[in-house]
C-alpha atoms as a PDB file:
ATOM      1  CA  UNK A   1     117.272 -20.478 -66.152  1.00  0.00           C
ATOM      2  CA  UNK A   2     120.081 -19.986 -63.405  1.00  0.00           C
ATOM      3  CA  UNK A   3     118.298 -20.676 -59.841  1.00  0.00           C
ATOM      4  CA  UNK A   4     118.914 -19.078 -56.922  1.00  0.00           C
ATOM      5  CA  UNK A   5     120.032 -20.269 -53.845  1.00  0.00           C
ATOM      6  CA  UNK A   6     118.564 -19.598 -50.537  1.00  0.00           C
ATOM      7  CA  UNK A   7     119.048 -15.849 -48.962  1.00  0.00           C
ATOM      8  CA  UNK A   8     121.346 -15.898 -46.036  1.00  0.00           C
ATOM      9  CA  UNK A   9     121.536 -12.942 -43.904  1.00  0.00           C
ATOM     10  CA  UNK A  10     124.995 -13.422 -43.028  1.00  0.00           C
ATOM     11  CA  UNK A  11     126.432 -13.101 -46.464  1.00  0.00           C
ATOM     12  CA  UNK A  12     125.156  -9.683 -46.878  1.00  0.00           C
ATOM     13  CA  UNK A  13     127.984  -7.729 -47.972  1.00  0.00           C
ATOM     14  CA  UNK A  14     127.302  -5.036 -45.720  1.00  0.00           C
ATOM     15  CA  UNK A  15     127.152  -7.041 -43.021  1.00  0.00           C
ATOM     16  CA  UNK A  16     130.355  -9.150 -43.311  1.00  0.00           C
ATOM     17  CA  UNK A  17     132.938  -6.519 -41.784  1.00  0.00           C
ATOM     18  CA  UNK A  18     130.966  -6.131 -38.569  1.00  0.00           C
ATOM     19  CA  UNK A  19     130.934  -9.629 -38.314  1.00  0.00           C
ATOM     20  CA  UNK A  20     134.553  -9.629 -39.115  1.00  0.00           C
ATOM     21  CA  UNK A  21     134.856  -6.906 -36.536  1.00  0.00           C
ATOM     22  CA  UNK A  22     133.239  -8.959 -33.625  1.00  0.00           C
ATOM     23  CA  UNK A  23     135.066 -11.857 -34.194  1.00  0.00           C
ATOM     24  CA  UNK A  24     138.340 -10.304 -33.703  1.00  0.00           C
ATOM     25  CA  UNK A  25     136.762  -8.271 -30.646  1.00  0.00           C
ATOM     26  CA  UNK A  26     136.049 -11.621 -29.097  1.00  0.00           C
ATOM     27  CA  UNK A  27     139.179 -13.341 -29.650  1.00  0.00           C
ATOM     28  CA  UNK A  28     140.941  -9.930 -28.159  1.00  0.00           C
ATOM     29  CA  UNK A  29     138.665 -10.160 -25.379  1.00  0.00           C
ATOM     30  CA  UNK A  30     139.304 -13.984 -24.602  1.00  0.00           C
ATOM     31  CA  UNK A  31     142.832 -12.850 -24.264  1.00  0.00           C
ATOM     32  CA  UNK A  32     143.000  -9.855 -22.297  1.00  0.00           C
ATOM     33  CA  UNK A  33     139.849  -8.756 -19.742  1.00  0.00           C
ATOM     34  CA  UNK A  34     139.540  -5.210 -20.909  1.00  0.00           C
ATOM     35  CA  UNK A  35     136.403  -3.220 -20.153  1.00  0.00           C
ATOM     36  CA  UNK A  36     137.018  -1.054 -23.418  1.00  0.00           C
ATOM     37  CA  UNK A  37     137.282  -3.986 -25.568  1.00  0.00           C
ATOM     38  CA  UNK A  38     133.940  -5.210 -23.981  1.00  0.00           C
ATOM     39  CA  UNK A  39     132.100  -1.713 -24.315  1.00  0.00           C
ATOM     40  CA  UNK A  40     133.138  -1.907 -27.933  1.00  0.00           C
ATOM     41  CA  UNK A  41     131.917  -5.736 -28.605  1.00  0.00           C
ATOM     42  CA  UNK A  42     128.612  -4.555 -27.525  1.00  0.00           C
ATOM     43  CA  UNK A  43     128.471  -1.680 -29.890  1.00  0.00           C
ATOM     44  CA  UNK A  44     129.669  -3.721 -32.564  1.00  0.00           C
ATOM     45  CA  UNK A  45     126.958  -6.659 -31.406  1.00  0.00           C
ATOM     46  CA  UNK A  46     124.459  -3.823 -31.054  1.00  0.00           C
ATOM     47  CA  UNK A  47     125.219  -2.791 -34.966  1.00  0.00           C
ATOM     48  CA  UNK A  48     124.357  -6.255 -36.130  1.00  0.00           C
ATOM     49  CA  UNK A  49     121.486  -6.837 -34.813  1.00  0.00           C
ATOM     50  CA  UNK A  50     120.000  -3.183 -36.262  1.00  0.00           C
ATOM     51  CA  UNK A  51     121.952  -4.040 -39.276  1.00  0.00           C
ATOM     52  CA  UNK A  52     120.293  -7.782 -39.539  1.00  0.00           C
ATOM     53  CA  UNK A  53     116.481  -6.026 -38.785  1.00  0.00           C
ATOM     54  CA  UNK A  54     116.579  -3.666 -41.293  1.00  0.00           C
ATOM     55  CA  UNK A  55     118.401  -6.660 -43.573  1.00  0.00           C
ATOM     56  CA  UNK A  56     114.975  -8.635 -43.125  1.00  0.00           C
ATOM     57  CA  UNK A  57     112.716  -5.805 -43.756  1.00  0.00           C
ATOM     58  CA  UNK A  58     114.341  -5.011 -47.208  1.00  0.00           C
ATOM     59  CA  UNK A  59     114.020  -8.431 -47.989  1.00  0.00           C
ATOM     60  CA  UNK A  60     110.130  -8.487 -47.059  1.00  0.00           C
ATOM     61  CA  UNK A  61     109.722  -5.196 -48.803  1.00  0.00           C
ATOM     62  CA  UNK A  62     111.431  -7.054 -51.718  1.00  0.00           C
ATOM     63  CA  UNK A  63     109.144  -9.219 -51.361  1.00  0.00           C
ATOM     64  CA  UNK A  64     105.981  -7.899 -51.138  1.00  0.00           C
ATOM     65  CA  UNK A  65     106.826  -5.487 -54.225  1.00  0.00           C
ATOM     66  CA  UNK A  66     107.452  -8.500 -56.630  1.00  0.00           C
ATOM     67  CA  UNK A  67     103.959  -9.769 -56.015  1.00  0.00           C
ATOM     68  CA  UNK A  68     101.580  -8.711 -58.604  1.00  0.00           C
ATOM     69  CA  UNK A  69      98.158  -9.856 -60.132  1.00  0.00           C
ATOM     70  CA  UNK A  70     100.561 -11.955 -62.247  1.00  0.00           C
ATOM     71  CA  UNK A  71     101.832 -14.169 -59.501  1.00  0.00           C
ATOM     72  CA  UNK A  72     101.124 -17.916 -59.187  1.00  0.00           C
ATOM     73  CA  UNK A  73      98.418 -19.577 -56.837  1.00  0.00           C
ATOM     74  CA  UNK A  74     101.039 -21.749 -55.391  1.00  0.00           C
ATOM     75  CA  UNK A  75     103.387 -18.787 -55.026  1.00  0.00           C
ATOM     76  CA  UNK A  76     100.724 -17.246 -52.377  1.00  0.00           C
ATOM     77  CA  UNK A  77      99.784 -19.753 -50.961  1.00  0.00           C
ATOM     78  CA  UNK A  78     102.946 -20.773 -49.921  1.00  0.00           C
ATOM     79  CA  UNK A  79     103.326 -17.431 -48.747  1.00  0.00           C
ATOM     80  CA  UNK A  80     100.689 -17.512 -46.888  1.00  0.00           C
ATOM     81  CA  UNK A  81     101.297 -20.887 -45.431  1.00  0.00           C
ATOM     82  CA  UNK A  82     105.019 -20.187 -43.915  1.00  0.00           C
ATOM     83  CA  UNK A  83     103.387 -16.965 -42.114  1.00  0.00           C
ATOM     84  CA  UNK A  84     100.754 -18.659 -40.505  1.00  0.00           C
ATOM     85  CA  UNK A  85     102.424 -21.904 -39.943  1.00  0.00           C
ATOM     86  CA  UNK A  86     102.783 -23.278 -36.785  1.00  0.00           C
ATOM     87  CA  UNK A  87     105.782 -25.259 -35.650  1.00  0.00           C
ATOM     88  CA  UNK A  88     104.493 -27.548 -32.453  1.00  0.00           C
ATOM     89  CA  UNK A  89     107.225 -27.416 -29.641  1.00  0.00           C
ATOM     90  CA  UNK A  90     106.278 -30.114 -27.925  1.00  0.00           C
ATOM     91  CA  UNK A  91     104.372 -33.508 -28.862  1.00  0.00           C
ATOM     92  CA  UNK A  92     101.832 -35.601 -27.180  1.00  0.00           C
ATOM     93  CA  UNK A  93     102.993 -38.761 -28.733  1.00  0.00           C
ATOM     94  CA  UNK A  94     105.454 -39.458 -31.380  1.00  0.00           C
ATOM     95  CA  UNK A  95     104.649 -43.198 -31.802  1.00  0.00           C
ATOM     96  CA  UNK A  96     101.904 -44.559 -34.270  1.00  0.00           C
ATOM     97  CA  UNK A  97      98.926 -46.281 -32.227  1.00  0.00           C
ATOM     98  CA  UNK A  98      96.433 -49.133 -33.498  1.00  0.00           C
ATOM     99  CA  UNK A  99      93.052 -48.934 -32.770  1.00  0.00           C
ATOM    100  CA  UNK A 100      93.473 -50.679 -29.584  1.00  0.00           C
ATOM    101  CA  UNK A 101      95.976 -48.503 -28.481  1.00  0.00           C
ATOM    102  CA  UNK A 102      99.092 -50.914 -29.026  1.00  0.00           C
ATOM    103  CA  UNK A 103     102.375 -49.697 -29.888  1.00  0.00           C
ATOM    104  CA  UNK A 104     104.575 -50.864 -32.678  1.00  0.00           C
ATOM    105  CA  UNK A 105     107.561 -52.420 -31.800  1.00  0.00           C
ATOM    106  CA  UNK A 106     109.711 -51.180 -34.989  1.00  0.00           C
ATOM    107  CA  UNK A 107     109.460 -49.344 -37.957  1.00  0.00           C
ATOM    108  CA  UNK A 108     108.040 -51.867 -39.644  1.00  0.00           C
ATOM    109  CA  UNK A 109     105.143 -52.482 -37.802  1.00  0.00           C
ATOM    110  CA  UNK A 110     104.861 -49.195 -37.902  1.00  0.00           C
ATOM    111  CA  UNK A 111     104.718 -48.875 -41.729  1.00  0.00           C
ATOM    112  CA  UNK A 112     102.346 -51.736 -41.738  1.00  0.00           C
ATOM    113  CA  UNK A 113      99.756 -50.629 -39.799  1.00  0.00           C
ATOM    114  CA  UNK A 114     100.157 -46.960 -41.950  1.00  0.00           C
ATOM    115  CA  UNK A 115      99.644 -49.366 -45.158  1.00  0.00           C
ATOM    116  CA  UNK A 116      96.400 -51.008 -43.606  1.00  0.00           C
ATOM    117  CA  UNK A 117      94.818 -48.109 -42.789  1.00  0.00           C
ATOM    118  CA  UNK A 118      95.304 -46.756 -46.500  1.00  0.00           C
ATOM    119  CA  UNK A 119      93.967 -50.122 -47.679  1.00  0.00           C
ATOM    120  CA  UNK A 120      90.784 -49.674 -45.603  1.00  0.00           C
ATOM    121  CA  UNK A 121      90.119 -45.787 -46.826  1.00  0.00           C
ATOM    122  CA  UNK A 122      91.049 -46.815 -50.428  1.00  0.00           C
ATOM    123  CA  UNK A 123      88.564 -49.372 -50.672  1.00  0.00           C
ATOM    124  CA  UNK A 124      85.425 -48.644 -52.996  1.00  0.00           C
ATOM    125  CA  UNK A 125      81.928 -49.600 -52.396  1.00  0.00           C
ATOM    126  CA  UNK A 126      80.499 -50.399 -56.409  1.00  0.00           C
ATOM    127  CA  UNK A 127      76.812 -50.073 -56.370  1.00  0.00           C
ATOM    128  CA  UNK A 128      74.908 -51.790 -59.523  1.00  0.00           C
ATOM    129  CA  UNK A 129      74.509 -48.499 -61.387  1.00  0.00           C
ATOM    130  CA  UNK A 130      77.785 -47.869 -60.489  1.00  0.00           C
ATOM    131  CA  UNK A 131      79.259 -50.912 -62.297  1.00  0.00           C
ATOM    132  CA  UNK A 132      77.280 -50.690 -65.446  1.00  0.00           C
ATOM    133  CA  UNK A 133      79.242 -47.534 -65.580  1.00  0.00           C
ATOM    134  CA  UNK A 134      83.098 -48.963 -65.038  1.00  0.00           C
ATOM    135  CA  UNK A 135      81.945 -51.857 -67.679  1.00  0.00           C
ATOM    136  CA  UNK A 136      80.921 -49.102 -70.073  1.00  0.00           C
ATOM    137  CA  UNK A 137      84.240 -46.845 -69.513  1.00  0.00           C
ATOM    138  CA  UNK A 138      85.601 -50.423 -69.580  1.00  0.00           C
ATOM    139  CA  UNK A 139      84.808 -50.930 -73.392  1.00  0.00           C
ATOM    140  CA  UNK A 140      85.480 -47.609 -74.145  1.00  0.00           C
ATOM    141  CA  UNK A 141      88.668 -47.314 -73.813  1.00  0.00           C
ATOM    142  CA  UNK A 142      89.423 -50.850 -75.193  1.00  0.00           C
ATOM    143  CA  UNK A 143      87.749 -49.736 -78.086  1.00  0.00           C
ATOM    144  CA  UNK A 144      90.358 -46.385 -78.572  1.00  0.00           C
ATOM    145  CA  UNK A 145      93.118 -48.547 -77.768  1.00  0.00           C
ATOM    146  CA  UNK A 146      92.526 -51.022 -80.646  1.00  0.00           C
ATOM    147  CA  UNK A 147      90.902 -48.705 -83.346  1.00  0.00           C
ATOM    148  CA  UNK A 148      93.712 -47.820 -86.423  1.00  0.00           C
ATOM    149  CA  UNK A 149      95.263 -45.037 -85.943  1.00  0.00           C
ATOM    150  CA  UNK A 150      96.851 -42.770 -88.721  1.00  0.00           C
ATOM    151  CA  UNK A 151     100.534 -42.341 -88.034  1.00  0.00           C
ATOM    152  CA  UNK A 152     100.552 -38.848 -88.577  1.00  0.00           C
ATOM    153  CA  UNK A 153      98.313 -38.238 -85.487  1.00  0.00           C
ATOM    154  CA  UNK A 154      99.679 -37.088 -81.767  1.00  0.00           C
ATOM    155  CA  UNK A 155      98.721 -40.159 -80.298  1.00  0.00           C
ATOM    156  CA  UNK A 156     100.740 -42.960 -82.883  1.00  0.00           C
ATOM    157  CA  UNK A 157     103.494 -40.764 -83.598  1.00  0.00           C
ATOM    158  CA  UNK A 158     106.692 -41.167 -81.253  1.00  0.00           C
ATOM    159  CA  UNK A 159     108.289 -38.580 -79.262  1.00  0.00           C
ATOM    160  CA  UNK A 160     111.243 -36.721 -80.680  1.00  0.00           C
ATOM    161  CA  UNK A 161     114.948 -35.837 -78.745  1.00  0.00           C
ATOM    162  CA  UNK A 162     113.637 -31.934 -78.935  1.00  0.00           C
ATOM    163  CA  UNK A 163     110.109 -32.951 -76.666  1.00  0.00           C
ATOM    164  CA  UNK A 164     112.672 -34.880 -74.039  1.00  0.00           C
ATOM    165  CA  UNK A 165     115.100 -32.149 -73.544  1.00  0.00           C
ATOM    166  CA  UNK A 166     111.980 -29.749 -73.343  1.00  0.00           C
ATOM    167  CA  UNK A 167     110.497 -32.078 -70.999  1.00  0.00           C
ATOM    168  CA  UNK A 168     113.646 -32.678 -69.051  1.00  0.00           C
ATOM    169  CA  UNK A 169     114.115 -28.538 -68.830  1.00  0.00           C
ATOM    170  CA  UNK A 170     110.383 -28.065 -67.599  1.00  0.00           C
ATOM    171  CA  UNK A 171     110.597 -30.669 -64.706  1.00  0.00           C
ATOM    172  CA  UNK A 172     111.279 -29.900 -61.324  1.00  0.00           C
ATOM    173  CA  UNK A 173     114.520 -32.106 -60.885  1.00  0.00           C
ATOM    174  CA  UNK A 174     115.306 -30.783 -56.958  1.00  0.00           C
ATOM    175  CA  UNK A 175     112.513 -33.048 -56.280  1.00  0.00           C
ATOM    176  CA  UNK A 176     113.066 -36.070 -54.184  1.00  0.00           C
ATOM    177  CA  UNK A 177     113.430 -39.506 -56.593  1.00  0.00           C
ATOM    178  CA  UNK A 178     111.636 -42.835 -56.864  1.00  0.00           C
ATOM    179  CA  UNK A 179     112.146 -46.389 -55.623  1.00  0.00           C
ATOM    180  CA  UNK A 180     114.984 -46.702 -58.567  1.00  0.00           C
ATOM    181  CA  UNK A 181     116.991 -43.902 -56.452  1.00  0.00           C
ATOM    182  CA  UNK A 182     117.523 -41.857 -59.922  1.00  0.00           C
ATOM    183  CA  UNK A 183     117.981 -38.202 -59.045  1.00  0.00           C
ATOM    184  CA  UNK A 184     117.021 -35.537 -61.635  1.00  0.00           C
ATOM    185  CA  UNK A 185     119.925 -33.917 -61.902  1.00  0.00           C
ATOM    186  CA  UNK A 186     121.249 -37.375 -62.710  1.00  0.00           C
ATOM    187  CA  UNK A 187     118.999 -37.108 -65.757  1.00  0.00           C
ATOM    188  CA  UNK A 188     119.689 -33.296 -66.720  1.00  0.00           C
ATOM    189  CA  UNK A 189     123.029 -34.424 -66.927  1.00  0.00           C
ATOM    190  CA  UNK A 190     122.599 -36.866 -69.390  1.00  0.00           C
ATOM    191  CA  UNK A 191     125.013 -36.585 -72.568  1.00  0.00           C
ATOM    192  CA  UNK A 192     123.211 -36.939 -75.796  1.00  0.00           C
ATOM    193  CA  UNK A 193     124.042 -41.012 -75.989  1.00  0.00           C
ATOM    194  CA  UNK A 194     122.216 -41.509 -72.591  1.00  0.00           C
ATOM    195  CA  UNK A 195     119.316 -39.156 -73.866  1.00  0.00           C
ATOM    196  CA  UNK A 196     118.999 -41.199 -76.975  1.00  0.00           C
ATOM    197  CA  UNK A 197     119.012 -44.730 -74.758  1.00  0.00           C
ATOM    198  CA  UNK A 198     115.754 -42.561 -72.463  1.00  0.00           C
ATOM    199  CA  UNK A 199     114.369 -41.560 -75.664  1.00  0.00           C
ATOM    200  CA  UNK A 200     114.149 -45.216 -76.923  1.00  0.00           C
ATOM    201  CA  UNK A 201     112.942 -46.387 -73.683  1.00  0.00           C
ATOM    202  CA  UNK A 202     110.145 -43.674 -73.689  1.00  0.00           C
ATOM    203  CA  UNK A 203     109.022 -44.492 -77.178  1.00  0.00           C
ATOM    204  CA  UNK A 204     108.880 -48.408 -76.927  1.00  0.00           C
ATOM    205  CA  UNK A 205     106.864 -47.931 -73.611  1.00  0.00           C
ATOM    206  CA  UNK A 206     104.209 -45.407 -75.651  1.00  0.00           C
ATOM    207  CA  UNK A 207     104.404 -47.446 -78.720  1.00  0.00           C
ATOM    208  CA  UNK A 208     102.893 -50.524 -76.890  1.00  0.00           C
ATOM    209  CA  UNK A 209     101.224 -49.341 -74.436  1.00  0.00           C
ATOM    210  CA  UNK A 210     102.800 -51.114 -71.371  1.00  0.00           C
ATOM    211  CA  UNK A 211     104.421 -49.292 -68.828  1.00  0.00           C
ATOM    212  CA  UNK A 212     108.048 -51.084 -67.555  1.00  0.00           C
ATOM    213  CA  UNK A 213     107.400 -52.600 -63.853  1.00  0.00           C
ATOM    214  CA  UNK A 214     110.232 -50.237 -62.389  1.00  0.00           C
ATOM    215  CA  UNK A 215     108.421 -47.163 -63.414  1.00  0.00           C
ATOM    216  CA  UNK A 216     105.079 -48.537 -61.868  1.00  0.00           C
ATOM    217  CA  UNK A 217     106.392 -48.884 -58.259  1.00  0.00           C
ATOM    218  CA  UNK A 218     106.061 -45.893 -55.646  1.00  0.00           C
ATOM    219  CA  UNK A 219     108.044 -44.781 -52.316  1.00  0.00           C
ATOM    220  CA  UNK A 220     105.011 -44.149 -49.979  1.00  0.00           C
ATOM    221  CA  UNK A 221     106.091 -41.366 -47.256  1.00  0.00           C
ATOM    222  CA  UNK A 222     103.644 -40.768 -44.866  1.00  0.00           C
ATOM    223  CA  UNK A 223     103.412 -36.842 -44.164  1.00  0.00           C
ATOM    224  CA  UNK A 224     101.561 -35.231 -40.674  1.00  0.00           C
ATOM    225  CA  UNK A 225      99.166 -33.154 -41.594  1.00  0.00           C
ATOM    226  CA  UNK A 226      99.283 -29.524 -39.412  1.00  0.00           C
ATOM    227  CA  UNK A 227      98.091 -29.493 -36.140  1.00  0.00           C
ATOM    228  CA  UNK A 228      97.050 -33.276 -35.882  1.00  0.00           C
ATOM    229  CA  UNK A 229      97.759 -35.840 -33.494  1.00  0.00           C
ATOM    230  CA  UNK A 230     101.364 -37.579 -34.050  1.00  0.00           C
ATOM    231  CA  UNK A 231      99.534 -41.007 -32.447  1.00  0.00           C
ATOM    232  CA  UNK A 232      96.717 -41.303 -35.240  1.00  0.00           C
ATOM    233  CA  UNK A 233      96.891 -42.852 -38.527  1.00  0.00           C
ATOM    234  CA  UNK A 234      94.644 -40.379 -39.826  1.00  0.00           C
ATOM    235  CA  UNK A 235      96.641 -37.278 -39.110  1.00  0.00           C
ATOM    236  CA  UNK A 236      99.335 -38.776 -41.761  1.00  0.00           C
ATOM    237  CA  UNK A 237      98.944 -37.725 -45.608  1.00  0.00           C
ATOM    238  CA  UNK A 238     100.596 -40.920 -47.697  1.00  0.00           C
ATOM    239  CA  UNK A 239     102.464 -38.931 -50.687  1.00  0.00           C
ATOM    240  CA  UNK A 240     103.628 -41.258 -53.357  1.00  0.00           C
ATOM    241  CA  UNK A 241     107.411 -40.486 -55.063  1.00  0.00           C
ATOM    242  CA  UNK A 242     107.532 -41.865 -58.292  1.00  0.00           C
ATOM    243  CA  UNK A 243     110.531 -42.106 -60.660  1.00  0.00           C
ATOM    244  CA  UNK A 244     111.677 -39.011 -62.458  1.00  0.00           C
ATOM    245  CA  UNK A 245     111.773 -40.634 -65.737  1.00  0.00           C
ATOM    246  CA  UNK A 246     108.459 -41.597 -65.439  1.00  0.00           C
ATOM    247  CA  UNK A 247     107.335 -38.284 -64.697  1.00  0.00           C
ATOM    248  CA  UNK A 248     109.358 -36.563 -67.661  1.00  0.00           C
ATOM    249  CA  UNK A 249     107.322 -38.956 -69.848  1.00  0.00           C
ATOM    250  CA  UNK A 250     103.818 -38.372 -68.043  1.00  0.00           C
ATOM    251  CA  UNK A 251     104.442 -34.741 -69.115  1.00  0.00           C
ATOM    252  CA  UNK A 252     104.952 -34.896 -72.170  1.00  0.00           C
ATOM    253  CA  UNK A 253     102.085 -37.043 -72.644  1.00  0.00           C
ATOM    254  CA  UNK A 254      99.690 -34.969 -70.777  1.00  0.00           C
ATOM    255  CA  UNK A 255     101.158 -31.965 -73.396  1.00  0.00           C
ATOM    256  CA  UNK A 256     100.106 -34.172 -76.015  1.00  0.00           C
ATOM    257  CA  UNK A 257      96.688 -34.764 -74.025  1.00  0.00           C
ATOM    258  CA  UNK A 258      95.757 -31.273 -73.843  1.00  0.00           C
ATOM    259  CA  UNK A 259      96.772 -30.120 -77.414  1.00  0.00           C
ATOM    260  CA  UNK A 260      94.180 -32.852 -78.861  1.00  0.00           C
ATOM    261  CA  UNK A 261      91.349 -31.582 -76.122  1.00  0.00           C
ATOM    262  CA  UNK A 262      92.002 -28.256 -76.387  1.00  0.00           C
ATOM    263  CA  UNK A 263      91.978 -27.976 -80.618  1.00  0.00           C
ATOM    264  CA  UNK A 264      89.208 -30.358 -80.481  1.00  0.00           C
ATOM    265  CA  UNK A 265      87.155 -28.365 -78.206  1.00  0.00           C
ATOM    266  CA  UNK A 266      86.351 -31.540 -76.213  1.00  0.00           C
ATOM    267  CA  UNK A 267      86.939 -30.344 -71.991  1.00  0.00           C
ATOM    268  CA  UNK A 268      83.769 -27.925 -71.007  1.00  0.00           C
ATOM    269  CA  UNK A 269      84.459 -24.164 -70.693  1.00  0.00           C
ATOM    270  CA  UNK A 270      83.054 -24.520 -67.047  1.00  0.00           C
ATOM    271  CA  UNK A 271      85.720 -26.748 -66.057  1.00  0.00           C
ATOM    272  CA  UNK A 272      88.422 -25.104 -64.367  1.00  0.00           C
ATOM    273  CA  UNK A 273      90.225 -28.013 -62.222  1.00  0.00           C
ATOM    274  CA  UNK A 274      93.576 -29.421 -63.496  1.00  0.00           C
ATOM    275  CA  UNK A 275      93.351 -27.226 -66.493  1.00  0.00           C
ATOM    276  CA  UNK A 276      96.759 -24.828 -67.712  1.00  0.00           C
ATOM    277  CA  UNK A 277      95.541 -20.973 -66.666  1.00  0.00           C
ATOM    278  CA  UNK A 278      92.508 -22.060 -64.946  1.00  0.00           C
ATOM    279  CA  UNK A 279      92.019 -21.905 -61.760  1.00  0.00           C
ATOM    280  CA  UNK A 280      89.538 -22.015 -58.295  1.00  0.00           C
ATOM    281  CA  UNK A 281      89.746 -17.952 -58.253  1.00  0.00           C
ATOM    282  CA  UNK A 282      89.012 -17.728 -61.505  1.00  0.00           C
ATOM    283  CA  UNK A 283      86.125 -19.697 -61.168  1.00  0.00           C
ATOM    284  CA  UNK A 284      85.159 -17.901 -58.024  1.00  0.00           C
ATOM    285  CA  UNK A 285      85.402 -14.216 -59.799  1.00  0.00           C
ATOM    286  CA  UNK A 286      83.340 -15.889 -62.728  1.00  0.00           C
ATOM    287  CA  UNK A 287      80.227 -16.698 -60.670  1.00  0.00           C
ATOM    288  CA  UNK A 288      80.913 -13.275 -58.316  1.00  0.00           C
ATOM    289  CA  UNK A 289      81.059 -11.351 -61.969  1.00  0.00           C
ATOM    290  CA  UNK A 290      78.083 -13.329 -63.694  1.00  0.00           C
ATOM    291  CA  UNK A 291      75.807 -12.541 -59.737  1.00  0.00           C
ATOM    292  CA  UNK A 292      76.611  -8.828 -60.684  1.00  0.00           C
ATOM    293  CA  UNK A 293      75.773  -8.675 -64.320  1.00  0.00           C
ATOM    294  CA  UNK A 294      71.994 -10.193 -63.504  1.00  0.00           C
ATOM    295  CA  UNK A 295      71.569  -7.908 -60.426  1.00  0.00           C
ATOM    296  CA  UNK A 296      72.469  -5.251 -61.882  1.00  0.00           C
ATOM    297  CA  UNK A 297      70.374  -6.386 -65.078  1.00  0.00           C
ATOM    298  CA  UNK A 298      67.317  -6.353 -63.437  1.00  0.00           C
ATOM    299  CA  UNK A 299      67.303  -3.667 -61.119  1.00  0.00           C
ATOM    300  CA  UNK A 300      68.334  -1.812 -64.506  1.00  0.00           C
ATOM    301  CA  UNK A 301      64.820  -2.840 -66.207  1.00  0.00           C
ATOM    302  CA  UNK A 302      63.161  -2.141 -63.017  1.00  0.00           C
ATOM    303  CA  UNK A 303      64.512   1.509 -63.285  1.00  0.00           C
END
């Protein structure tokens, strides 16, 4: 799939020769002071800007006529986002505080006292029942990792060159990398002997069940949330960047995941969370629909 790059306004093919236009109306003018050269600069800058108004509206009528009821979540509410986003001019603070108010002297610091508030919100209070419950899931999945398995299922049977290269086409590889600094494109541009070497690495990894060190570690970038204070640890949303070859082989294992729940009829038909074509709305227009049906059911036998 070719992508597109972003829309700029001033590469608008109508729009280039009046740009041409001024340009050589304001080098003319910088040479010689002439009041007809100047009356014709502003019709030309006048032009523009009608030209670059209506150039937006097309766009937004564009737009507006490519949404449908067929249009991702994420689509609209990214739409929906960038309209009602607000960019802050001006802020209070730009420096982390402690709790006591102190300062950090460095980046460092800085980062460290980020870290120690995650450690303190990550931390989770066990209660007995809750134990008896992590020692149960414990021995459960002990138990599925050392049972035989037949090597003809999903889950023993290693991943083939035609599941990378799907993999590798279905990830988003614009996205930033990992600690290992590995870009995606790095890794869509793998010839077939370096796709071979990532194969191997992916199928040694899933055929004993370790995960390589590398692949484990995480760039933490702390993110302000909108409309928070810059001085609060709080108002910062730690977002983890993993590797990208780690995340080409967490997909295809979560394909492999979902083909053995799915034809196994093992995930609830209420659950709609982290599920392909399922969704919050859907689940909302569920309820609204199955409210309707028994209103209107008994009103109907009341009739």
């Amino acid at each position: 799939m070719k992508k597109k790059g972003p829309f700029l306004t001033s590469k608008s093919p109508n729009l280039q020769p009046l740009l041409e236009e001024r340009k050589a109306l304001d080098a003319e003018l910088n040479d010689t002071e002439n009041n007809q050269i100047r009356q014709k600069l502003s019709k030309v800058n006048a032009e523009i800007k009608i030209m670059y108004a209506q150039i937006k509206r097309n766009k937004w009528n564009d737009l507006c006529s490519s949404l449908n009821t067929g249009s991702s979540n994420g689509k609209l509410w990214r739409l929906v986002k960038s309209m009602g986003e607000e960019q802050p001019q001006m802020e209070k603070c730009n420096t982390i505080k402690s709790n006591d108010g102190k300062i950090p002297q460095n980046d460092i610091e800085a980062a460290n006292l980020l870290g120690s508030h995650y450690q303190s919100i990550s931390k989770l209070d066990f209660t007995r029942k809750d134990r008896h419950i992590k020692h149960k899931a414990s021995s459960i999945v002990h138990g599925c990792r050392s049972s035989p398995l037949d090597s003809s299922t999903i889950f023993s049977r290693a991943f083939s060159m035609q599941e990378l290269n799907t993999a590798i086409n279905e990830s988003s590889l614009n996205k930033s990398p990992g600690p290992d600094g590995v870009h995606g494109q790095m890794i869509s541009n793998l010839r077939l002997p370096g796709r071979v070497r990532c194969l191997n690495i992916i199928n040694d990894s899933w055929n004993s069940g370790k995960l390589p060190r590398e692949l484990r570690r995480a760039t933490v970038v702390p993110v302000r949330k909108p409309s928070k204070e810059a001085s609060s640890p709080e108002s910062y949303r730690p977002i983890a960047l993993t590797c990208i070859a780690c995340k080409i082989m967490e997909k295809r294992i979560l394909k492999r995941l979902n083909f053995y729940l799915n034809s196994h009829d093992l995930l609830p038909r209420e659950q709609f969370g982290f599920r392909e074509g399922h969704s919050t709305t859907d689940q909302v227009l569920y309820i609204c629909q199955r409210v309707r049906d028994a209103h209107k059911s008994h009103y109907g036998s009341l009739l």
